[in-house]
N, C-alpha and C. Protein backbone atom coordinates (compact mmCIF):
# COMPACT_ATOMS: atom_id res chain seq x y z
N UNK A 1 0.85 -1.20 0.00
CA UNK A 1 0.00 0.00 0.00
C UNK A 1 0.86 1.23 0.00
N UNK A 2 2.11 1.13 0.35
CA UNK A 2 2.80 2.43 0.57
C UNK A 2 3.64 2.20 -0.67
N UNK A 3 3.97 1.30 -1.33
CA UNK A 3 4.49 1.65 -2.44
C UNK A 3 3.47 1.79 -3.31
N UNK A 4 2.47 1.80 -3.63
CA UNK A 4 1.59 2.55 -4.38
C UNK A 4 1.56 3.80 -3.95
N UNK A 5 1.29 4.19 -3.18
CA UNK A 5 1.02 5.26 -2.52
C UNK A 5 2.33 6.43 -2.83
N UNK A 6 3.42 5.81 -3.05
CA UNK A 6 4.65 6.39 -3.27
C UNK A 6 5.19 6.49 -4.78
N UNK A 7 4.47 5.32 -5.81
CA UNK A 7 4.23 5.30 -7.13
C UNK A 7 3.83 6.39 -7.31
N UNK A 8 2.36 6.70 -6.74
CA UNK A 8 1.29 7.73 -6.99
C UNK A 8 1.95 9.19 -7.09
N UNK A 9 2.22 9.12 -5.92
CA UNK A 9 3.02 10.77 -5.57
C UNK A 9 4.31 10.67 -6.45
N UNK A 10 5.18 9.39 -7.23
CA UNK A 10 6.09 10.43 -8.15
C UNK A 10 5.64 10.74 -9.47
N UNK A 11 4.33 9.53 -9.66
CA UNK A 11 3.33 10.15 -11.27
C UNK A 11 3.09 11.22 -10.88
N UNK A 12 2.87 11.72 -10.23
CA UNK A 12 1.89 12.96 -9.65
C UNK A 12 3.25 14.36 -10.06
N UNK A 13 3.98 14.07 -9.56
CA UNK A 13 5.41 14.76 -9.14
C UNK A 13 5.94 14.98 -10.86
N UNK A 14 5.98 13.94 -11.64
CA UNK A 14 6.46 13.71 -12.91
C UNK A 14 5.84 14.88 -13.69
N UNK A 15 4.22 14.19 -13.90
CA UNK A 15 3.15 15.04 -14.03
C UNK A 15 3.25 16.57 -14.14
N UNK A 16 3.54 16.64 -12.66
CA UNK A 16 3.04 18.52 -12.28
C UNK A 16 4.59 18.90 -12.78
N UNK A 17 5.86 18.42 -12.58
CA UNK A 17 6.69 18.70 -13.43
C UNK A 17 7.21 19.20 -15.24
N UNK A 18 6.26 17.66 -15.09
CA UNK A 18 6.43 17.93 -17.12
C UNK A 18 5.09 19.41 -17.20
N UNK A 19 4.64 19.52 -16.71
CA UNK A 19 3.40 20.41 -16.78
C UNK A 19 3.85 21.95 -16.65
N UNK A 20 4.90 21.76 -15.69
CA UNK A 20 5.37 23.20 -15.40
C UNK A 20 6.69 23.64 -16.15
N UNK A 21 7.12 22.49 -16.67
CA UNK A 21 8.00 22.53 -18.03
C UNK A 21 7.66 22.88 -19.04
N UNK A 22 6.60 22.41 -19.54
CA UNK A 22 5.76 22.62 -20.93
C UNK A 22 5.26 24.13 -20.48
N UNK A 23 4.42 24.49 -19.60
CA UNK A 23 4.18 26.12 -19.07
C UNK A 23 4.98 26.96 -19.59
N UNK A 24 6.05 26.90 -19.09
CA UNK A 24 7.75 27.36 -18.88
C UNK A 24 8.14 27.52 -20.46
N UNK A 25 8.13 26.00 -21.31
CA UNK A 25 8.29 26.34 -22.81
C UNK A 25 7.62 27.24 -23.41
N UNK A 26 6.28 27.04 -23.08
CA UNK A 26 4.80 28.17 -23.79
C UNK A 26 5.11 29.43 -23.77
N UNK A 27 5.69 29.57 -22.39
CA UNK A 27 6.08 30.93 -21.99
C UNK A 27 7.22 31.60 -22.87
N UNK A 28 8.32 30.36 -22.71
CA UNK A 28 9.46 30.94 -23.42
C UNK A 28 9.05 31.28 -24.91
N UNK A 29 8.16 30.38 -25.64
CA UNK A 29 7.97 30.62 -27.20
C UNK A 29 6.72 31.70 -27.23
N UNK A 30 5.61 31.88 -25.95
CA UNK A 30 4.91 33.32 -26.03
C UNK A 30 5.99 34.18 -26.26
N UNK A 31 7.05 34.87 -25.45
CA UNK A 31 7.92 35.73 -25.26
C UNK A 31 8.67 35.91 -26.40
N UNK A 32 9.26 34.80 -26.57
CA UNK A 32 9.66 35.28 -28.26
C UNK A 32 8.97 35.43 -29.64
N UNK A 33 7.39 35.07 -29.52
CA UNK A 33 6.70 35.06 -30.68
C UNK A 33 6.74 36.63 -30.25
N UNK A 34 6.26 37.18 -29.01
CA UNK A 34 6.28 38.50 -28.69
C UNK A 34 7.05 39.39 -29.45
N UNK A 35 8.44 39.44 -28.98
CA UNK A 35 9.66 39.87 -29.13
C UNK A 35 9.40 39.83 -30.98
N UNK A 36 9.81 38.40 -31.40
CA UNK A 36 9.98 38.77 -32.57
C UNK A 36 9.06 39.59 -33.46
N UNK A 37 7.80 39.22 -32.84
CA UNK A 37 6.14 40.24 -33.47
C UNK A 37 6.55 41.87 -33.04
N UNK A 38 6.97 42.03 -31.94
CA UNK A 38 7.31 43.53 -31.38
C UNK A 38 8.46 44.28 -32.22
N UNK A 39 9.10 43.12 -32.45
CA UNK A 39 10.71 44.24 -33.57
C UNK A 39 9.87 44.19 -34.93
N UNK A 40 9.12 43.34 -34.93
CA UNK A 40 8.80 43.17 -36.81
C UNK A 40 7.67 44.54 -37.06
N UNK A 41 6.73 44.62 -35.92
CA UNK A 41 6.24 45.82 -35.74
C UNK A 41 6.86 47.21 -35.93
N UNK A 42 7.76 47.04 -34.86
CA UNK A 42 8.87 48.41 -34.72
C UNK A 42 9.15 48.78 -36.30
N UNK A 43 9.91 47.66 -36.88
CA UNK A 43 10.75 48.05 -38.15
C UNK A 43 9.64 48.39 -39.18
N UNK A 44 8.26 47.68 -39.14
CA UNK A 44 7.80 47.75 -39.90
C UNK A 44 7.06 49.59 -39.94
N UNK A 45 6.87 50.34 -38.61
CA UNK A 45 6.55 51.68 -38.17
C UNK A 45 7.65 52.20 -39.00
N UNK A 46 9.22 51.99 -38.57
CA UNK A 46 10.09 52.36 -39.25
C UNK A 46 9.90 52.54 -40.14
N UNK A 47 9.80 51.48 -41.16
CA UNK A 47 9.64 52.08 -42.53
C UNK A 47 8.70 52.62 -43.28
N UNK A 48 7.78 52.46 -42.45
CA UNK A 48 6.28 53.34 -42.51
C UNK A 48 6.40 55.26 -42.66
N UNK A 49 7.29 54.91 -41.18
CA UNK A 49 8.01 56.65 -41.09
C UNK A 49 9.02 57.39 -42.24
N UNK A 50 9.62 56.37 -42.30
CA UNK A 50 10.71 56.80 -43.17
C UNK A 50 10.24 57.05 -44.79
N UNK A 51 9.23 55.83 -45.11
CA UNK A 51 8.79 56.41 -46.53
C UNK A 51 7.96 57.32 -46.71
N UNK A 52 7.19 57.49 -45.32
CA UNK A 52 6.57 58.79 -44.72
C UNK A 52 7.39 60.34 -45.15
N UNK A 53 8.26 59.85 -44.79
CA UNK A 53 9.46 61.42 -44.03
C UNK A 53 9.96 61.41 -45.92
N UNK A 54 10.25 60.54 -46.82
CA UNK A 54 10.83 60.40 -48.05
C UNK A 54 9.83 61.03 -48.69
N UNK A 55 8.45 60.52 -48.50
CA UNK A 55 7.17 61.14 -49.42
C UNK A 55 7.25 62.68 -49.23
N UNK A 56 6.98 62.72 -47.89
CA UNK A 56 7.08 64.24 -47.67
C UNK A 56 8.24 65.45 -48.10
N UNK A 57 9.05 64.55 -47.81
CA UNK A 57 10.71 65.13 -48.24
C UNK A 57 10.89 65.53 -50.37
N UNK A 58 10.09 64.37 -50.56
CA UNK A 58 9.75 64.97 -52.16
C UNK A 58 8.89 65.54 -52.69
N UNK A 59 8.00 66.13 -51.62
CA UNK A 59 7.26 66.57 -51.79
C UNK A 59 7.72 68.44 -51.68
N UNK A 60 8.13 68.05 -50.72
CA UNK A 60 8.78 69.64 -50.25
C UNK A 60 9.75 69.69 -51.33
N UNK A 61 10.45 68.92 -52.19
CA UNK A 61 11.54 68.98 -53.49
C UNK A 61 10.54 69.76 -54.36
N UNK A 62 9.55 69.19 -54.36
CA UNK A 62 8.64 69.30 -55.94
C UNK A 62 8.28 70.49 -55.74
N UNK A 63 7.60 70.98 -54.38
CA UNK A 63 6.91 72.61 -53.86
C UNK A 63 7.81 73.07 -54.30
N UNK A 64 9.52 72.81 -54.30
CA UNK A 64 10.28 74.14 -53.74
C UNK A 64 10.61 74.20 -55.18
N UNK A 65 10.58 73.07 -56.10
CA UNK A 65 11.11 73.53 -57.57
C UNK A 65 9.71 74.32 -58.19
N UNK A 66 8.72 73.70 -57.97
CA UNK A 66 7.67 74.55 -58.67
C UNK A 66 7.55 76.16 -58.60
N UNK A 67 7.98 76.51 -56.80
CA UNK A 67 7.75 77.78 -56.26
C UNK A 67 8.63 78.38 -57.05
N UNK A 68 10.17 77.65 -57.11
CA UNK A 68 10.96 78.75 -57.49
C UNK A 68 10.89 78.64 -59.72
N UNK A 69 10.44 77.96 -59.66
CA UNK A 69 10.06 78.14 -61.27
C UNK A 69 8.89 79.34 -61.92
N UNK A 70 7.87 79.17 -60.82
CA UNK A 70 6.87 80.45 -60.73
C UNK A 70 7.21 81.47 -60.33
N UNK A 71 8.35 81.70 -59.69
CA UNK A 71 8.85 82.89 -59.47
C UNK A 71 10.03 83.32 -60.36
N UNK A 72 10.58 82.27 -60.87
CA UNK A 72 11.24 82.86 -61.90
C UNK A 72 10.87 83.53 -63.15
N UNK A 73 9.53 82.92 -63.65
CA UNK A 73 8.87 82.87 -64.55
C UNK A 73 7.98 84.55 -64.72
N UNK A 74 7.26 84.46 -63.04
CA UNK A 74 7.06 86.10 -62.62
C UNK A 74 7.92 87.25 -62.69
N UNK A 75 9.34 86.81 -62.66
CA UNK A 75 10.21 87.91 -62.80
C UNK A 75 10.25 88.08 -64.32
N UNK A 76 10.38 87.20 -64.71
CA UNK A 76 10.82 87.35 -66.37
C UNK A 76 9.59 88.25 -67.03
N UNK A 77 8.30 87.42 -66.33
CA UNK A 77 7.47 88.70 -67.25
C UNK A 77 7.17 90.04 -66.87
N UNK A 78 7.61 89.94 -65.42
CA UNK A 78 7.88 91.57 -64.68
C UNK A 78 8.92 91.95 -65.71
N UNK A 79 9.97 90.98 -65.62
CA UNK A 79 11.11 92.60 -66.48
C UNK A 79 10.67 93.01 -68.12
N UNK A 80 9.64 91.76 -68.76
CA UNK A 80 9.58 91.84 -70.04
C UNK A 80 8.18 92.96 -70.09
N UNK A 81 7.16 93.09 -68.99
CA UNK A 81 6.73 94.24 -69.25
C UNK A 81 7.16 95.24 -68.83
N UNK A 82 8.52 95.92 -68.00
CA UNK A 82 8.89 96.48 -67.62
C UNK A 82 9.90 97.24 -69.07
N UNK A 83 10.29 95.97 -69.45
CA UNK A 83 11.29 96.68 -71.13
C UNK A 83 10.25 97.36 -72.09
N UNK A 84 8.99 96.22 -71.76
CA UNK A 84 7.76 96.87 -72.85
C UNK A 84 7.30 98.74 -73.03
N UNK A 85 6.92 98.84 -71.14
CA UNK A 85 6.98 100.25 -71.07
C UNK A 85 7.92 101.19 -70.99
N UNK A 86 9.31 100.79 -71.33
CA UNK A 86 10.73 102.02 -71.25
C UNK A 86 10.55 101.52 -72.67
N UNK A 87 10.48 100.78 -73.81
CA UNK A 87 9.92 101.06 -75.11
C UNK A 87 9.52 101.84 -75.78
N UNK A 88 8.56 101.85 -75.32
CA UNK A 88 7.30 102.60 -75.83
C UNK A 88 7.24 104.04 -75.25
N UNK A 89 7.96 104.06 -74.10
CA UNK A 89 8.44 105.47 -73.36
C UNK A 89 10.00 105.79 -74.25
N UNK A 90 10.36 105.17 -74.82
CA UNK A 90 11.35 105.96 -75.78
C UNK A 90 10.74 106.00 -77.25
N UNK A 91 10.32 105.51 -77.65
CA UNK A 91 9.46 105.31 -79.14
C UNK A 91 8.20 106.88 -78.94
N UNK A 92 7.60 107.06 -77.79
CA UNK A 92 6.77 107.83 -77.67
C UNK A 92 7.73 109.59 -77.65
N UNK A 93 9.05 109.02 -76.65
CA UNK A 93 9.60 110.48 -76.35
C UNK A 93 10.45 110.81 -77.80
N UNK A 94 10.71 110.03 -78.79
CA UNK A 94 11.38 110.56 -80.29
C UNK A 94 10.23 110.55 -81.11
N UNK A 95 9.12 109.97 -80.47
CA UNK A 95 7.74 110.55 -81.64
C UNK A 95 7.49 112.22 -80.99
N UNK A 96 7.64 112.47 -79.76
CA UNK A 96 6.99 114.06 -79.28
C UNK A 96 8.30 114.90 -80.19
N UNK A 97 9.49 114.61 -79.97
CA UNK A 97 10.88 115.63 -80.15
C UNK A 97 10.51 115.37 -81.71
N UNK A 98 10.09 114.55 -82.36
CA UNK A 98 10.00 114.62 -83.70
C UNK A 98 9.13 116.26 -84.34
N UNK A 99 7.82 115.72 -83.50
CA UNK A 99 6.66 116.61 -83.75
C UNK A 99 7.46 118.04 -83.56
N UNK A 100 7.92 118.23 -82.28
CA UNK A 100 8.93 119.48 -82.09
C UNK A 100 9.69 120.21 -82.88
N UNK A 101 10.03 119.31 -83.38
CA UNK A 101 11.03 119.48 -84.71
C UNK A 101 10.54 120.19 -86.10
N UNK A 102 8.88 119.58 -86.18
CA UNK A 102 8.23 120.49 -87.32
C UNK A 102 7.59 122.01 -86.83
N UNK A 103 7.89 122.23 -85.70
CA UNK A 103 7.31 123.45 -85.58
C UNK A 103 8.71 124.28 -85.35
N UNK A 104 9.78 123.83 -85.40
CA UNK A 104 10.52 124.26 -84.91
C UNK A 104 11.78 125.11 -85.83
N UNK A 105 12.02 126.61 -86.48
CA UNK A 105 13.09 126.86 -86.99
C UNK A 105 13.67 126.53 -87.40
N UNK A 106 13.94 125.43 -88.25
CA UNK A 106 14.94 124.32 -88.31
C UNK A 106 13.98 123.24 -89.34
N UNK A 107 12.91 123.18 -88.94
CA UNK A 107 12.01 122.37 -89.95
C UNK A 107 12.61 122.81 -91.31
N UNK A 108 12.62 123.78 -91.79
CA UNK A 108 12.88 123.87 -93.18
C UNK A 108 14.00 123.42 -93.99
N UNK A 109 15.11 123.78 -92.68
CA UNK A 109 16.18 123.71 -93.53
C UNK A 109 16.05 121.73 -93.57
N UNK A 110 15.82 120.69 -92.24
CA UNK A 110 15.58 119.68 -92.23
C UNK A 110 14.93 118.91 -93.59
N UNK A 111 13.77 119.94 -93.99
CA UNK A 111 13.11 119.95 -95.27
C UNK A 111 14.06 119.39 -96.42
N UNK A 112 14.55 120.99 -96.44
CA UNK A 112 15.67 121.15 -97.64
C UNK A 112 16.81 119.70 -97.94
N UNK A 113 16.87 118.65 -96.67
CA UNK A 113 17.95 118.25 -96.85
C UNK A 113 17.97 116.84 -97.21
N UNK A 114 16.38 116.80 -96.49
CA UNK A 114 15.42 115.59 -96.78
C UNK A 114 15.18 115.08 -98.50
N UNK A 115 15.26 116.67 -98.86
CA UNK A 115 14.75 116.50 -100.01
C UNK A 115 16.03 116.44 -101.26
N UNK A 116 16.73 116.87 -100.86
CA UNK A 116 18.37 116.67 -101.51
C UNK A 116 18.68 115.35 -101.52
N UNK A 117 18.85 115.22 -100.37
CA UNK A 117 19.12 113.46 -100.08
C UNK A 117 17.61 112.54 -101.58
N UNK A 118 16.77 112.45 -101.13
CA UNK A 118 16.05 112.00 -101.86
C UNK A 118 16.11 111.88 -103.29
N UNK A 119 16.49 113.32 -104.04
CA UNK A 119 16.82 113.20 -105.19
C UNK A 119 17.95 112.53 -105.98
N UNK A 120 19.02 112.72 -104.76
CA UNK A 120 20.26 111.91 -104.96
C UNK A 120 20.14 110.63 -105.20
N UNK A 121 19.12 110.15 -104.28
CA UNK A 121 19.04 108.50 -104.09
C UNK A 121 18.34 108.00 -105.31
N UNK A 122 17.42 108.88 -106.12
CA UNK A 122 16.61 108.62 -106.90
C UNK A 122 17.30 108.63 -108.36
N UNK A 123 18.56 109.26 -108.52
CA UNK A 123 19.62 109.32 -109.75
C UNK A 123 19.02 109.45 -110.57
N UNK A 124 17.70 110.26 -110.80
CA UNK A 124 17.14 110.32 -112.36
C UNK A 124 17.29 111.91 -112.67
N UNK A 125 18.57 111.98 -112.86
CA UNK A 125 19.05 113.86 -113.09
C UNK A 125 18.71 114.35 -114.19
N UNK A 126 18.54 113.66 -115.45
CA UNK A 126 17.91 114.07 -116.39
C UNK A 126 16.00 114.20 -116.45
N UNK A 127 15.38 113.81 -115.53
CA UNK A 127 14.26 114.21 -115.63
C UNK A 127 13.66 114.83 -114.44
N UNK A 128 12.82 115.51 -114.40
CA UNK A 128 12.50 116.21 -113.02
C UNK A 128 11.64 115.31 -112.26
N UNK A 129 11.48 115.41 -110.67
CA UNK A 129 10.96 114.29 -109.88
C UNK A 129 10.00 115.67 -109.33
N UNK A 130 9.55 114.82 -108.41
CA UNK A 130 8.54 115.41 -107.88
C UNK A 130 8.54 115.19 -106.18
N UNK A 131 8.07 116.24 -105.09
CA UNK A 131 8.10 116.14 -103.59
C UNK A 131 6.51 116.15 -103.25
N UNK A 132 6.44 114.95 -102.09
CA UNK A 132 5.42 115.17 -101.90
C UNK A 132 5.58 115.63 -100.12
N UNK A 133 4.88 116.20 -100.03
CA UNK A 133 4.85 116.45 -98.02
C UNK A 133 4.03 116.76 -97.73
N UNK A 134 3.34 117.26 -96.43
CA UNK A 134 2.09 117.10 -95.32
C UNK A 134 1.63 118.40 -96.02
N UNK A 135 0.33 118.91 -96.40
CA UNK A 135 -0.30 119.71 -96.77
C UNK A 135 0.13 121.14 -95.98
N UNK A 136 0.28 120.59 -94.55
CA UNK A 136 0.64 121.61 -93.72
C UNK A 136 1.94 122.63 -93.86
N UNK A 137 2.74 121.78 -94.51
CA UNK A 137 3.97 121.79 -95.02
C UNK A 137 4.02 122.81 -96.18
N UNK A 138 3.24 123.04 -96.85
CA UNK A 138 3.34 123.63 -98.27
C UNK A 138 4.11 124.60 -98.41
N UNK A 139 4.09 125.51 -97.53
CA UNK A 139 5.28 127.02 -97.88
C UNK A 139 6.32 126.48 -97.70
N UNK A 140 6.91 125.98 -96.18
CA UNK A 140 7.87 125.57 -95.75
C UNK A 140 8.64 124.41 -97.19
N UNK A 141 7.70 123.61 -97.69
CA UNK A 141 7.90 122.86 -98.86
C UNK A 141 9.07 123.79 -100.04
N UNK A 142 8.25 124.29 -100.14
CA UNK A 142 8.51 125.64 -102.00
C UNK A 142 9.96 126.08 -101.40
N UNK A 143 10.11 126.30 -100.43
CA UNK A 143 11.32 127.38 -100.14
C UNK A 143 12.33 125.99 -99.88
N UNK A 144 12.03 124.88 -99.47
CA UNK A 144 13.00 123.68 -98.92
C UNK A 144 13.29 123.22 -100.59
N UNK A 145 12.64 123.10 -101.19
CA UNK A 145 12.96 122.81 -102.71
C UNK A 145 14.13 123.49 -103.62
N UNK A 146 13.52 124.54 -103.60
CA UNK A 146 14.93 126.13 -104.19
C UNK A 146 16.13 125.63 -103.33
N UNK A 147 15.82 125.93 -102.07
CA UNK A 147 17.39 125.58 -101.16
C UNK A 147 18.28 124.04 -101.60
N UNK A 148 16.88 123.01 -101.67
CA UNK A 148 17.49 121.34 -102.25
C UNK A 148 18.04 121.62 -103.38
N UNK A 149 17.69 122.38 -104.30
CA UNK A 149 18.25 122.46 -106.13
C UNK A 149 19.66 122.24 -105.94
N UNK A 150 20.05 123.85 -105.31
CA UNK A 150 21.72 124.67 -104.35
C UNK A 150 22.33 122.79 -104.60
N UNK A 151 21.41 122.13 -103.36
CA UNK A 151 22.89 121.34 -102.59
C UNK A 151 22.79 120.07 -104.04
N UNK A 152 21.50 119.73 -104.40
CA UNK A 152 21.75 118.88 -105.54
C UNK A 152 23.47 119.56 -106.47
N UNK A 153 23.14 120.35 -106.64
CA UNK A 153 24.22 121.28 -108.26
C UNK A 153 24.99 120.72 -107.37
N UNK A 154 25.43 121.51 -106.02
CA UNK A 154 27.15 121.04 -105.42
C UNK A 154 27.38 119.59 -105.29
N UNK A 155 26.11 118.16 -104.88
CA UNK A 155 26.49 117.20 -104.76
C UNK A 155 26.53 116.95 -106.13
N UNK A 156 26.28 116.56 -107.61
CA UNK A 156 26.24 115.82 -108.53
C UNK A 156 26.46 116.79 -109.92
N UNK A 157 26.56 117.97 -109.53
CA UNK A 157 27.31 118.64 -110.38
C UNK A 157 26.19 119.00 -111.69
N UNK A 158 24.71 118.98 -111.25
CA UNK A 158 23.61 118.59 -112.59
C UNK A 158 22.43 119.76 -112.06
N UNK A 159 22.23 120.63 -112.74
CA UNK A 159 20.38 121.27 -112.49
C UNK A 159 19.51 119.92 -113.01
N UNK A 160 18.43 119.77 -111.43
CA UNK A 160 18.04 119.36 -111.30
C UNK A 160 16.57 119.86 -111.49
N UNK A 161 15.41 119.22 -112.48
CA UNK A 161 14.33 119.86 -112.12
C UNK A 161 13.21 119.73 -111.00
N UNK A 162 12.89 119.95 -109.87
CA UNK A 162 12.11 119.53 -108.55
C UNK A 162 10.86 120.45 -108.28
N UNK A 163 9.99 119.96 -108.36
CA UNK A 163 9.11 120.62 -108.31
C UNK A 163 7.95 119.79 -106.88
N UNK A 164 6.98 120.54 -106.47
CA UNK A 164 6.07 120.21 -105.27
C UNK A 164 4.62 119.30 -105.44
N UNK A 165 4.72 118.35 -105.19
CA UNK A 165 3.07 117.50 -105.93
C UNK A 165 1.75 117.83 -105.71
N UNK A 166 0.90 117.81 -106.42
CA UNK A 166 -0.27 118.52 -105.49
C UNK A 166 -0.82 117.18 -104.73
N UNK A 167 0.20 116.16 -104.67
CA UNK A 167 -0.45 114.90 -103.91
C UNK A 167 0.26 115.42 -102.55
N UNK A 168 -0.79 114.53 -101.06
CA UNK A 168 0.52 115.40 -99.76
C UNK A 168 0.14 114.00 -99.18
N UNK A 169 1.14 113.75 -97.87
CA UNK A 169 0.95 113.02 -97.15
C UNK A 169 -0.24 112.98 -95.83
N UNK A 170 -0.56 111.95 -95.78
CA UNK A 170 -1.32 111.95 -94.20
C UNK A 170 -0.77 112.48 -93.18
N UNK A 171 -1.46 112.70 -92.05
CA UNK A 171 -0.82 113.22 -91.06
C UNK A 171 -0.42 112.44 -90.35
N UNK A 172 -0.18 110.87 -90.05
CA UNK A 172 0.86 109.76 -89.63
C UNK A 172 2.04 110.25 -89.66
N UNK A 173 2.33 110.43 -90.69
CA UNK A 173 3.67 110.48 -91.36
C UNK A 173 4.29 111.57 -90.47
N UNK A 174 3.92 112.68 -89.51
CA UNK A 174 4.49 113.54 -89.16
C UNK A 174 4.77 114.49 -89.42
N UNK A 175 5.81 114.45 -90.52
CA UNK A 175 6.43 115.16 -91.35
C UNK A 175 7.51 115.10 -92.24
N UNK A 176 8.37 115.33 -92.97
CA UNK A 176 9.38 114.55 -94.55
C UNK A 176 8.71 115.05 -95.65
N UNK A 177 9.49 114.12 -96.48
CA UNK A 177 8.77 113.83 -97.77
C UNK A 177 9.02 113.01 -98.54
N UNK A 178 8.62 112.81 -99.14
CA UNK A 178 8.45 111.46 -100.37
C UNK A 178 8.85 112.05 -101.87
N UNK A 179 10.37 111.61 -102.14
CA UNK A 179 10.63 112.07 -103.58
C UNK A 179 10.49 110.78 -104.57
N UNK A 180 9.72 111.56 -105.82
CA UNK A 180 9.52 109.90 -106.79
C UNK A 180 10.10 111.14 -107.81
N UNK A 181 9.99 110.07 -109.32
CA UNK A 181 10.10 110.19 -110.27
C UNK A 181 9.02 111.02 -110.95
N UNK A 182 9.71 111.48 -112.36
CA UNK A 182 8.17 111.92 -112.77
C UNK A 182 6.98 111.47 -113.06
N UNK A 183 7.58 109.94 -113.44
CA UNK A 183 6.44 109.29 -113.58
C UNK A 183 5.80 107.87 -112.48
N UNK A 184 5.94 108.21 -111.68
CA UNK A 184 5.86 108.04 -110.27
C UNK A 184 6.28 106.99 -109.77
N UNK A 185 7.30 106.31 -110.82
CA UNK A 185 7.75 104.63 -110.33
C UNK A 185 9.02 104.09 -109.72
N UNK A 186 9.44 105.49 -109.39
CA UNK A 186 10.53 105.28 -108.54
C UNK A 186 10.25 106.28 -107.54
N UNK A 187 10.59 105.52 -105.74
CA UNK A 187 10.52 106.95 -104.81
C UNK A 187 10.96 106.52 -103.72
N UNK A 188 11.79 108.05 -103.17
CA UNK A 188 12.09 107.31 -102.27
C UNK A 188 12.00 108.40 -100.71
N UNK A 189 11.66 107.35 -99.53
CA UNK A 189 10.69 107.79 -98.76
C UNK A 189 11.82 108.30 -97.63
N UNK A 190 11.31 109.52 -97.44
CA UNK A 190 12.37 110.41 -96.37
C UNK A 190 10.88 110.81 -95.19
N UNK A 191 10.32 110.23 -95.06
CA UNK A 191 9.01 110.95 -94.28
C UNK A 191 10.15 110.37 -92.47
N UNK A 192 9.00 111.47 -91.74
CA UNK A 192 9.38 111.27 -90.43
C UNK A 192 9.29 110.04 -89.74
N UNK A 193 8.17 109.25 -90.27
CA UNK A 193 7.23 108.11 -90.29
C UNK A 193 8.27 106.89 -90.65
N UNK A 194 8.79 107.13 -91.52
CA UNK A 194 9.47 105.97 -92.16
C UNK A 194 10.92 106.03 -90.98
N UNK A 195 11.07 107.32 -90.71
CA UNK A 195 12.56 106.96 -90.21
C UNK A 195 12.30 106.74 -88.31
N UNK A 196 11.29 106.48 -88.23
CA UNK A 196 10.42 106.37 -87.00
C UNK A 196 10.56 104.78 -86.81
N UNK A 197 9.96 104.34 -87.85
CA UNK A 197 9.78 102.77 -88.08
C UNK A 197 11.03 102.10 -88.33
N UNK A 198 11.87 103.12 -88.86
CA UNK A 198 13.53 102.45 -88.93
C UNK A 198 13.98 102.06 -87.75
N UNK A 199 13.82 103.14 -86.70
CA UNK A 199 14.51 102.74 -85.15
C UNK A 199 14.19 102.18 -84.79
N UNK A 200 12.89 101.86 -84.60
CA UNK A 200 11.68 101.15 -83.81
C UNK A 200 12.31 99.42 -84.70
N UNK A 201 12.30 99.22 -85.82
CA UNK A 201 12.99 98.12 -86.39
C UNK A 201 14.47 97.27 -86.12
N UNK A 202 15.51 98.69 -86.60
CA UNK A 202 16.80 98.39 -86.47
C UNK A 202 17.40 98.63 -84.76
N UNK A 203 16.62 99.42 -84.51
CA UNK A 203 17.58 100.00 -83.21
C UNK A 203 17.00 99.21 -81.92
N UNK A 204 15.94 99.04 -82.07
CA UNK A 204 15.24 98.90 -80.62
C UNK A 204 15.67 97.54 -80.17
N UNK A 205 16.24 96.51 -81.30
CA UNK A 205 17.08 95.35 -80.52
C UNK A 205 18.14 95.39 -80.02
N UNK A 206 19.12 96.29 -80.01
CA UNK A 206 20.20 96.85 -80.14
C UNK A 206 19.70 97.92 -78.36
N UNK A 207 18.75 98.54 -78.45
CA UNK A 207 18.89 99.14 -76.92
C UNK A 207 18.32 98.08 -76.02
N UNK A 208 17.58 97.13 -76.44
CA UNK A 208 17.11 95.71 -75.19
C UNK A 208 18.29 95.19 -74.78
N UNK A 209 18.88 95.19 -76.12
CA UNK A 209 20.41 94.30 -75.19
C UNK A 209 21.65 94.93 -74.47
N UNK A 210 21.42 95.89 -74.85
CA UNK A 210 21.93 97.26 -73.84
C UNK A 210 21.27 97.34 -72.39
N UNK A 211 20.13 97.40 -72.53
CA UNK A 211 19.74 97.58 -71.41
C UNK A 211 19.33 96.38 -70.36
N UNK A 212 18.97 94.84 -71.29
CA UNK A 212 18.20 94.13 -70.44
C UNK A 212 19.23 92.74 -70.62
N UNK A 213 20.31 93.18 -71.26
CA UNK A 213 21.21 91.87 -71.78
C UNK A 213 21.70 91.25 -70.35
């Protein structure tokens, strides 16, 4: 009876042993399923953050190239309307000094020289040409003609016949004149207008890059 009894109590003993062993294992492989679930977590936040912090980080790339492309872009057309109006503020201030110029003492002889030049350019010395200019012009015309004959004889050595058209220019034109032929198929244009459109053509690329190069 007592060795049963003593059987009993080391099944028993074996038992609550292997029992608190196996516990003990559960425990140990809870703890590390833990552990390893807890870092795989961690890293996995990690890289959660980090492609987080990367998204954001190219994002702030992309803002900061866009911002500074729109602002570059704003300057450029700030300075390109800025050249627009010192343009047109010099195109406007040699259109006023132009106008000045026809009221001014000096118109005639300007006349006279306009119109010399013209005939020259026109090389038809054997036949008489013809001036045309602003209606307004007409006296100032007659007397700039007589004076043009003078400088024709000294430039080309020829009496020239020049006479005044009863055709005149618009008032665009400013002021000049327009020498043709007699028979009206050659001419060549000395108006204020034309040499207006010359600068405004030839010159005005020539002061942008002066000024905005």
């Amino acid at each position: 009876m007592a060795d049963q009894s003593h059987a009993v109590e080391n099944m028993v003993g074996f038992i609550t042993a292997e029992a608190k062993e196996k516990a003990n294992e559960i425990e140990r492989e809870a703890q590390e399923t833990y552990t390893i679930e807890k870092q795989r977590t961690i890293e996995n936040e990690k890289k959660k953050i980090k492609a987080e912090f990367e998204r954001k980080e190219k994002q702030v790339g992309i803002e900061k190239r866009i911002k500074a492309s729109n602002l570059a872009k704003d300057q450029r057309l700030r300075v390109l309307k800025e050249r627009d109006i010192l343009m047109k503020d010099m195109m406007e201030t040699a259109h006023q000094k132009m106008l000045q110029l026809t009221k001014s003492p000096g118109y005639g002889e300007v006349l006279s020289n306009l119109v010399a030049q013209g005939v020259v350019e026109l090389k038809t010395y054997d036949r008489p040409c013809k001036v045309i200019g602003l209606a307004r012009d007409k006296n100032a015309l007659q007397n700039a003609i007589e004076g043009a004959k003078g400088k024709v004889k000294k430039a080309v050595g020829k009496d020239v016949g020049i006479s005044l058209s009863t055709a005149t220019l618009p008032e665009e034109d400013i002021g000049g004149v327009i020498v043709e032929s007699d028979d009206g198929k050659i001419k060549v244009i000395n108006t204020f207008k034309s040499r207006e459109d010359t600068v405004c053509n030839d010159l005005l690329p020539r002061f942008r890059k002066l000024l905005f190069a």
